[in-house]
N, C-alpha and C. Protein backbone atom coordinates (compact mmCIF):
# COMPACT_ATOMS: atom_id res chain seq x y z
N UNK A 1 61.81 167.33 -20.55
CA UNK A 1 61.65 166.64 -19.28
C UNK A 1 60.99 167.54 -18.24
N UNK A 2 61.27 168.84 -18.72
CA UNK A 2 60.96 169.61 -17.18
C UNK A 2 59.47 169.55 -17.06
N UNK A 3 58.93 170.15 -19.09
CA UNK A 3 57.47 170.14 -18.97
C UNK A 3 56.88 168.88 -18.33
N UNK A 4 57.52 167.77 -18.81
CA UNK A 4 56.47 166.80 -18.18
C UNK A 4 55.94 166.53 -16.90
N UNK A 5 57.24 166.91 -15.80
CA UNK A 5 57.36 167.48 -14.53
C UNK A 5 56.46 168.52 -14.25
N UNK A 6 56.13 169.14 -15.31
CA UNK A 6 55.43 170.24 -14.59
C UNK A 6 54.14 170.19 -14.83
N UNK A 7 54.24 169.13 -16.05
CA UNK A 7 52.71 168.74 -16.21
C UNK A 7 52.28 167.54 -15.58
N UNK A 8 52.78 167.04 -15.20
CA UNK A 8 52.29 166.23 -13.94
C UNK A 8 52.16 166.67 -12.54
N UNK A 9 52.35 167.95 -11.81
CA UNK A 9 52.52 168.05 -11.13
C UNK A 9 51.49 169.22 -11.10
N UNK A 10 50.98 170.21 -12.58
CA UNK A 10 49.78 170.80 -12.47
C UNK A 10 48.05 169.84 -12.65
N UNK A 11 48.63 168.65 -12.88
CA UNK A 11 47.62 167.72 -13.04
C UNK A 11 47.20 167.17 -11.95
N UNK A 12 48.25 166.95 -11.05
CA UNK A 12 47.82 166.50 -9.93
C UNK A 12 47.22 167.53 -8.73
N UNK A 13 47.56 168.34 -8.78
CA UNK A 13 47.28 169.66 -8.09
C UNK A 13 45.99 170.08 -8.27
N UNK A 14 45.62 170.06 -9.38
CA UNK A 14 44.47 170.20 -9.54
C UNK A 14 43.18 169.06 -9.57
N UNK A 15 43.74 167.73 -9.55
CA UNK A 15 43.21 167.24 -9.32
C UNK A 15 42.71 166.85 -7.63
N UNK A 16 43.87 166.65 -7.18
CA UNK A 16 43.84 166.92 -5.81
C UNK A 16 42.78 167.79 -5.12
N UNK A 17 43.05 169.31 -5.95
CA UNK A 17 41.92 170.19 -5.44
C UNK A 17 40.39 169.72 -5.21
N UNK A 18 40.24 169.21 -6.55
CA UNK A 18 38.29 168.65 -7.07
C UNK A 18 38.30 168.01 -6.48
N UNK A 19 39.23 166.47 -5.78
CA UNK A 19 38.56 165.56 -4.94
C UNK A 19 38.73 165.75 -3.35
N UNK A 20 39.88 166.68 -2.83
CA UNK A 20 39.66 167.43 -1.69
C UNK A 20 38.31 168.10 -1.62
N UNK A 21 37.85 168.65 -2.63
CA UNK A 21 36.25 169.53 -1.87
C UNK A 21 35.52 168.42 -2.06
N UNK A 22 35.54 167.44 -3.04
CA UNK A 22 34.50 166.38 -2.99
C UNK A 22 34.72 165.74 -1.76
N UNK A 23 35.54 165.55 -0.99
CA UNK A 23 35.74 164.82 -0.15
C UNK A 23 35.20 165.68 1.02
N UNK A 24 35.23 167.10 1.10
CA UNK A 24 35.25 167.97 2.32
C UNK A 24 33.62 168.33 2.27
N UNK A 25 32.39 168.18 1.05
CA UNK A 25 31.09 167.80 0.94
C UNK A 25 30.69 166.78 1.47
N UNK A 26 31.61 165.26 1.56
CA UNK A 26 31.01 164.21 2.20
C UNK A 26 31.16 164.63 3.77
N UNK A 27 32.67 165.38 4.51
CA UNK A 27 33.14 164.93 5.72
C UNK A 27 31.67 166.13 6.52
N UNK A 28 31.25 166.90 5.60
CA UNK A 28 30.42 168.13 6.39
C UNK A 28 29.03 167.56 6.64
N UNK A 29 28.63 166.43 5.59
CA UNK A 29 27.76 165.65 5.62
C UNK A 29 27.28 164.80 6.70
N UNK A 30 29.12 164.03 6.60
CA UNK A 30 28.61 163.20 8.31
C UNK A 30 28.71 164.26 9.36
N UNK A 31 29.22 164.94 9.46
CA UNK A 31 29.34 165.78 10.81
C UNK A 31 27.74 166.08 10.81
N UNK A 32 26.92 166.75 10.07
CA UNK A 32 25.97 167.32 10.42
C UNK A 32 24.97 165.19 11.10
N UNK A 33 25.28 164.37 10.05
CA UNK A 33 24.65 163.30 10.57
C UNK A 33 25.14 162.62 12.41
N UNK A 34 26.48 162.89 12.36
CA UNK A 34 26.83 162.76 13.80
C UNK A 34 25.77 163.93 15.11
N UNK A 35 26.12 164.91 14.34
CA UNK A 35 25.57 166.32 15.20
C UNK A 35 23.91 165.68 15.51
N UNK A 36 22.93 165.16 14.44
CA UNK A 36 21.66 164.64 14.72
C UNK A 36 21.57 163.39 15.48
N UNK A 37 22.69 162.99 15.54
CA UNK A 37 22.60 161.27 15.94
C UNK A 37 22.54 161.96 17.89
N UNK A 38 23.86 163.18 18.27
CA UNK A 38 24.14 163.46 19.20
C UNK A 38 22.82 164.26 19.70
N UNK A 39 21.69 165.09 18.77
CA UNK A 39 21.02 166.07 19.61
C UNK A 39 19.65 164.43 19.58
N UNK A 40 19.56 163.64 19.04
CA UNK A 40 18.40 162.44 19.53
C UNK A 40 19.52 162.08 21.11
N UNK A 41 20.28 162.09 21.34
CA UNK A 41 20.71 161.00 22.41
C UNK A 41 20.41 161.96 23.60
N UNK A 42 20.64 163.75 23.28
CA UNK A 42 20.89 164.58 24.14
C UNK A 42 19.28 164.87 24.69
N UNK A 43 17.81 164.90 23.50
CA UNK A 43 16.57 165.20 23.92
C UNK A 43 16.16 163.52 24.77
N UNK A 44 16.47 162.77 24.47
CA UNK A 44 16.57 161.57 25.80
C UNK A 44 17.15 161.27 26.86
N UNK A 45 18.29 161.90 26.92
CA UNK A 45 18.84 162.05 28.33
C UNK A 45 17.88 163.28 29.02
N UNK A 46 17.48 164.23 28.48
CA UNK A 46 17.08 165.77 29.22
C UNK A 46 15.64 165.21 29.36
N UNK A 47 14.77 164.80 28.65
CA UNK A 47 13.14 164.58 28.10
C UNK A 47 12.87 163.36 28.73
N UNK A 48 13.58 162.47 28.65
CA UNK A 48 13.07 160.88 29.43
C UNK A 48 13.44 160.47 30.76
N UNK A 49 14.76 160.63 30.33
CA UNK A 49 15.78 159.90 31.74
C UNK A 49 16.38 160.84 32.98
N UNK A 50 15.76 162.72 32.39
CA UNK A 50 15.82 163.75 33.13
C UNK A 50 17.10 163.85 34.02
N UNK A 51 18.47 163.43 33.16
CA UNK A 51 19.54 163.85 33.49
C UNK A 51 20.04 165.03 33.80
N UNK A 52 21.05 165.48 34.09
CA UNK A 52 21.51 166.91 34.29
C UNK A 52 21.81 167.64 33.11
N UNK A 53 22.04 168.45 32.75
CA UNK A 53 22.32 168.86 31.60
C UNK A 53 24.11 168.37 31.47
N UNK A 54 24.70 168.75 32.11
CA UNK A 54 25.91 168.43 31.63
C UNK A 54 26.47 167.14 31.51
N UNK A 55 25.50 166.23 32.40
CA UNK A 55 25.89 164.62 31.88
C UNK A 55 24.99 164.55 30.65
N UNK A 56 24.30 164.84 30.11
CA UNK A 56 23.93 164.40 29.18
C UNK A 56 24.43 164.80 28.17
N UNK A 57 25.49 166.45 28.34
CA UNK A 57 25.61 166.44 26.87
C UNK A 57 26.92 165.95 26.89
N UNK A 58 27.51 165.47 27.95
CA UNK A 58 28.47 164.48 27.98
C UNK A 58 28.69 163.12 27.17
N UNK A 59 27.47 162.29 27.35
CA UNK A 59 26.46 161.33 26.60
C UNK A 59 26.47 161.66 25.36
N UNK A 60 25.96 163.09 25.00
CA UNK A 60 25.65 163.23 23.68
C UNK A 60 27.02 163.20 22.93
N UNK A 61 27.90 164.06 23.34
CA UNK A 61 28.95 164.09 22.50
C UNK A 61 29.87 162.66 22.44
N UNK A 62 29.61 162.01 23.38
CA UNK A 62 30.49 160.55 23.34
C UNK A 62 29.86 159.35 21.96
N UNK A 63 28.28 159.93 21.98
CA UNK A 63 27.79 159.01 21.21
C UNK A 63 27.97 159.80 19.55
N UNK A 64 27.92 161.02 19.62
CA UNK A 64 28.30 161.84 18.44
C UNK A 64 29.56 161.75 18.08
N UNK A 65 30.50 161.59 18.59
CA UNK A 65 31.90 161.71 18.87
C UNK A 65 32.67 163.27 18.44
N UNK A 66 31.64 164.35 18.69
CA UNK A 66 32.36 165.55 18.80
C UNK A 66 31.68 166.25 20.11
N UNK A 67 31.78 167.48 19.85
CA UNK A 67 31.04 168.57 20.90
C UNK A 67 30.09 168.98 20.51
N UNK A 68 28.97 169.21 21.10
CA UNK A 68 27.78 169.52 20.51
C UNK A 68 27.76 171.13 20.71
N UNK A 69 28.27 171.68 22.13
CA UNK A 69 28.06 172.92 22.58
C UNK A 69 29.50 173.01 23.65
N UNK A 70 29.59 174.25 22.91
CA UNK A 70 29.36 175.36 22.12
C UNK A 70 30.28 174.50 20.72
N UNK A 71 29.70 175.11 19.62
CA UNK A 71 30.39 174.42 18.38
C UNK A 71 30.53 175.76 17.29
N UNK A 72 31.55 176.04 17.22
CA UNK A 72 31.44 177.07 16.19
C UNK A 72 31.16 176.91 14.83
N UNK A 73 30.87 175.60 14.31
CA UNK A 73 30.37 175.07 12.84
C UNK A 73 29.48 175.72 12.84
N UNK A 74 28.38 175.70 13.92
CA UNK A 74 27.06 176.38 14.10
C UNK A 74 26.30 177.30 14.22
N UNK A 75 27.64 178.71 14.35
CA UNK A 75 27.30 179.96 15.13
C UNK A 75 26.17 180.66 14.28
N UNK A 76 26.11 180.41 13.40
CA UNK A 76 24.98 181.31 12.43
C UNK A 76 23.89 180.58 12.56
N UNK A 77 23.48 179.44 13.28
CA UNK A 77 22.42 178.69 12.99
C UNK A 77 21.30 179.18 14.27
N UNK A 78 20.46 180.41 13.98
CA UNK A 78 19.68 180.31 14.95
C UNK A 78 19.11 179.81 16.14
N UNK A 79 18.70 178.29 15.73
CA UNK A 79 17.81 177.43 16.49
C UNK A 79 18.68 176.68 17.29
N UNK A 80 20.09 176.23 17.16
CA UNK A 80 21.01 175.75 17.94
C UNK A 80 21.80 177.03 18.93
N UNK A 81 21.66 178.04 18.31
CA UNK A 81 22.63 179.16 18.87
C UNK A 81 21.23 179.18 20.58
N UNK A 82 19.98 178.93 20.04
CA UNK A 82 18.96 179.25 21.07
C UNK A 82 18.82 178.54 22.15
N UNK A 83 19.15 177.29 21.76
CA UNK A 83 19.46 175.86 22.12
C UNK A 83 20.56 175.65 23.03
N UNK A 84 21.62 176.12 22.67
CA UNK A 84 22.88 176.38 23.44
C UNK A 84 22.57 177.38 25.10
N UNK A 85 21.60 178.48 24.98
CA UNK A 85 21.40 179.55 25.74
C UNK A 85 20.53 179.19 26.55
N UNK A 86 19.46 178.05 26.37
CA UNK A 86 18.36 177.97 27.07
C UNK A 86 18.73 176.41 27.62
N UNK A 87 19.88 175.59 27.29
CA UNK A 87 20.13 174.14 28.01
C UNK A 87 20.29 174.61 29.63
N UNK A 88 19.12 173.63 30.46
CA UNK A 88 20.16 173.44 31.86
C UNK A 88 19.16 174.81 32.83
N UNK A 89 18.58 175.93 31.69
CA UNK A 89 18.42 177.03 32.39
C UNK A 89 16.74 177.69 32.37
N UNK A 90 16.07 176.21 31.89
CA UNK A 90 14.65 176.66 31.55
C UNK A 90 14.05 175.30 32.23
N UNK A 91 12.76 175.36 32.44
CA UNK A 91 12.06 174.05 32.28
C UNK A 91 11.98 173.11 31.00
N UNK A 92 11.64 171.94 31.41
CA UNK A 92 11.78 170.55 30.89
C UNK A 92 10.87 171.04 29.54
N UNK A 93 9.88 171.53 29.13
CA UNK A 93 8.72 171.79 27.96
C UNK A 93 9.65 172.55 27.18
N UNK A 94 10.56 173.77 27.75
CA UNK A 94 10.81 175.03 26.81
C UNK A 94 11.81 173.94 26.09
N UNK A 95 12.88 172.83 27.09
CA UNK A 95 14.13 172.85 26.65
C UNK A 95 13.33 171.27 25.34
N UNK A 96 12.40 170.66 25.58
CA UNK A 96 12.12 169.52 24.83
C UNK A 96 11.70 170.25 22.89
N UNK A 97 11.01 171.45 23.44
CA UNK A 97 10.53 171.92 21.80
C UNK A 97 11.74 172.93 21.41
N UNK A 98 12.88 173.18 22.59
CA UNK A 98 13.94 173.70 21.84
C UNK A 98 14.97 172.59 21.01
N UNK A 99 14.92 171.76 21.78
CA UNK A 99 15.66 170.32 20.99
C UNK A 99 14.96 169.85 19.94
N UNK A 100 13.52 169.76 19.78
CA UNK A 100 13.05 169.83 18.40
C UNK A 100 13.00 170.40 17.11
N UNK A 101 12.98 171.91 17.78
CA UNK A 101 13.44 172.21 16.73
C UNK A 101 14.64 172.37 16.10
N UNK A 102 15.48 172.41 17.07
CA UNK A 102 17.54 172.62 16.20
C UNK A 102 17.06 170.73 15.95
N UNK A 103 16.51 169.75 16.18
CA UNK A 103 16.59 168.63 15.50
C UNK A 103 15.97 168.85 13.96
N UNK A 104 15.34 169.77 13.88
CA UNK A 104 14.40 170.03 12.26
C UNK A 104 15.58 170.91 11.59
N UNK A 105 16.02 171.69 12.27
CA UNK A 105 17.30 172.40 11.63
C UNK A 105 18.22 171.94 10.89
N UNK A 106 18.75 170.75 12.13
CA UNK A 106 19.66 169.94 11.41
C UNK A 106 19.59 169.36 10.71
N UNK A 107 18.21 168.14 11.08
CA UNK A 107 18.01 167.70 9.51
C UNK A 107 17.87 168.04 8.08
N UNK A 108 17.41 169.58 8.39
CA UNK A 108 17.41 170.22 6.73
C UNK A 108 18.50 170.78 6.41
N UNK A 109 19.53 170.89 7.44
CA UNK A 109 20.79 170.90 7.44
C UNK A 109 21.36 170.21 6.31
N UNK A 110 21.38 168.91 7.18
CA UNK A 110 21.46 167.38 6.88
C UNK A 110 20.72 167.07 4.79
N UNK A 111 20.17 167.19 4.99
CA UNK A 111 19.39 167.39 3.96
C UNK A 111 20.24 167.41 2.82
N UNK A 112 20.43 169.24 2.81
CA UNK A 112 20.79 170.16 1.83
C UNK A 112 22.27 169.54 1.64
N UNK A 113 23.02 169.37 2.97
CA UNK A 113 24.74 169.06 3.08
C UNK A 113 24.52 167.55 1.48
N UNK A 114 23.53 166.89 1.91
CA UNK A 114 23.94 165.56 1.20
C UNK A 114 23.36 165.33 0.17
N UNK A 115 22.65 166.41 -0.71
CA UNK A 115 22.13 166.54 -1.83
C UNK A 115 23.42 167.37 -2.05
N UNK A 116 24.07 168.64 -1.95
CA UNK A 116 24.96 169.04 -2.10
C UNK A 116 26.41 168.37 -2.56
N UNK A 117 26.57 167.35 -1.43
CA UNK A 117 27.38 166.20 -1.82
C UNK A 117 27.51 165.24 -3.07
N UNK A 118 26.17 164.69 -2.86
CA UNK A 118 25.67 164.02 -4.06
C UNK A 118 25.83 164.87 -5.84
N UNK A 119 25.14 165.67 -5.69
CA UNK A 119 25.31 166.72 -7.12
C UNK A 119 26.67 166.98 -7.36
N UNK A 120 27.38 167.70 -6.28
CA UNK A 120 28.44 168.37 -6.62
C UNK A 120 29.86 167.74 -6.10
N UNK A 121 30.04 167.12 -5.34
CA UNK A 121 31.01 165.91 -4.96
C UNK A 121 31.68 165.35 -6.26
N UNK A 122 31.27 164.72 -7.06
CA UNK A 122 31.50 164.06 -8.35
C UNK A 122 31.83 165.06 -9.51
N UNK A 123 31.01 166.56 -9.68
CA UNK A 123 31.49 167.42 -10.46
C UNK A 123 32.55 168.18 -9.99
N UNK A 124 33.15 167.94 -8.42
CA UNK A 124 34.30 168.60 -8.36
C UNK A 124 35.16 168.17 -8.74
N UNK A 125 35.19 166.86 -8.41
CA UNK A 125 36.16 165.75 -8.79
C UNK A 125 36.84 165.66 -9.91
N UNK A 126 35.32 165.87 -10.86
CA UNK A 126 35.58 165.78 -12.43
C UNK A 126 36.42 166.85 -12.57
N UNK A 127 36.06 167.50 -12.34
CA UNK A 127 36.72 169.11 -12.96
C UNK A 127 37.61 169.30 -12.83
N UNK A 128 38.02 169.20 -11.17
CA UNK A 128 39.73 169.30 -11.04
C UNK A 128 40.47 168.20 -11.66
N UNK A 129 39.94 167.00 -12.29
CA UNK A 129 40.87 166.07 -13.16
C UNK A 129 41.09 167.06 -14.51
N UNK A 130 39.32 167.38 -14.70
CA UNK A 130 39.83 167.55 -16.27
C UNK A 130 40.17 168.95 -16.46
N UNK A 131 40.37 169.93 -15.24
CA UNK A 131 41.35 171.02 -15.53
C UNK A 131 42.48 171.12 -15.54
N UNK A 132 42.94 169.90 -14.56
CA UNK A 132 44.77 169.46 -14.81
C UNK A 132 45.20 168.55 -16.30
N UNK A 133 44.22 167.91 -16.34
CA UNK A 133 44.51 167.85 -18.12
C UNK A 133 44.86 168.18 -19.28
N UNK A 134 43.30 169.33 -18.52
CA UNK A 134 43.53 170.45 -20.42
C UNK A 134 45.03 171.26 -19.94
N UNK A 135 45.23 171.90 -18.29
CA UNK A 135 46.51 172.52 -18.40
C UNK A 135 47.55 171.69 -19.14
N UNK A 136 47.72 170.14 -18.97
CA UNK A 136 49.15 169.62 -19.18
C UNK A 136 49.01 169.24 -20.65
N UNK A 137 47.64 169.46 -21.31
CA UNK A 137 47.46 169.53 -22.89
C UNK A 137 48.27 170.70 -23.12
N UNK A 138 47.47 171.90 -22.81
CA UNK A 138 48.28 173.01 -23.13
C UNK A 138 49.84 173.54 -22.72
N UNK A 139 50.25 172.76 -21.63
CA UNK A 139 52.11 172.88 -21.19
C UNK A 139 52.83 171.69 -22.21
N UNK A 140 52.03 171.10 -22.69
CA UNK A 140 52.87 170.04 -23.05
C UNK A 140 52.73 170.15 -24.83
């Protein structure tokens, strides 16, 4: 009785694991798609409608539904880290081709996150099933 207990309980564990990261490939996915949805809303408030900076990234994050800045998901990302430094504190040209480009960033961000997802999402999944398996083959 105990093994079976224990082999159900290394089966699930491990399964758990594979579809937790499969799951934590999709959630990084939308974030980066929220994060692009928020820096289009943020280069139209600053570029068109020549809001202030802080209402707009007010705007941005309401329509993103996180924070855009400062975001520590991001700290290694060059073109947003530049982005962050120069909002609010440059002219309208520097800050429009700085929002372009952390928008090219992200998207290849974006990109990579959901090819990543796609490929490996499903082989985590798999794996952590079929490593709690072969364990409760071999406990049992």
């Amino acid at each position: 009785m105990l093994k079976i207990i224990a082999s159900i309980i290394v089966a699930g564990a491990c399964g758990w694991l594979g579809i937790s990261y499969s799951l934590e490939l999709r959630r990084n996915a939308e974030y980066l798609r929220n994060f692009a949805a928020g820096l289009a809303v943020l280069r139209h408030e600053i570029c068109e409608l020549r809001s202030p900076t802080e209402e707009a990234l007010t705007r941005a994050g309401e329509v993103a539904g996180i924070r855009l800045f400062p975001n520590t998901k991001f700290f290694n990302v060059p073109e947003l880290r530049y982005l962050e430094r120069i909002l609010g504190k440059t002219d309208l040209d520097a800050q429009r081709s700085a929002i372009t480009r952390a928008e090219a960033r992200v998207s290849a961000l974006l990109e990579d996150a959901e090819s990543r997802s796609r490929e490996r999402g499903k082989v985590f999944a798999a794996a952590g099933l079929s490593l709690g398996l072969t364990l409760v083959i071999i406990l049992i």
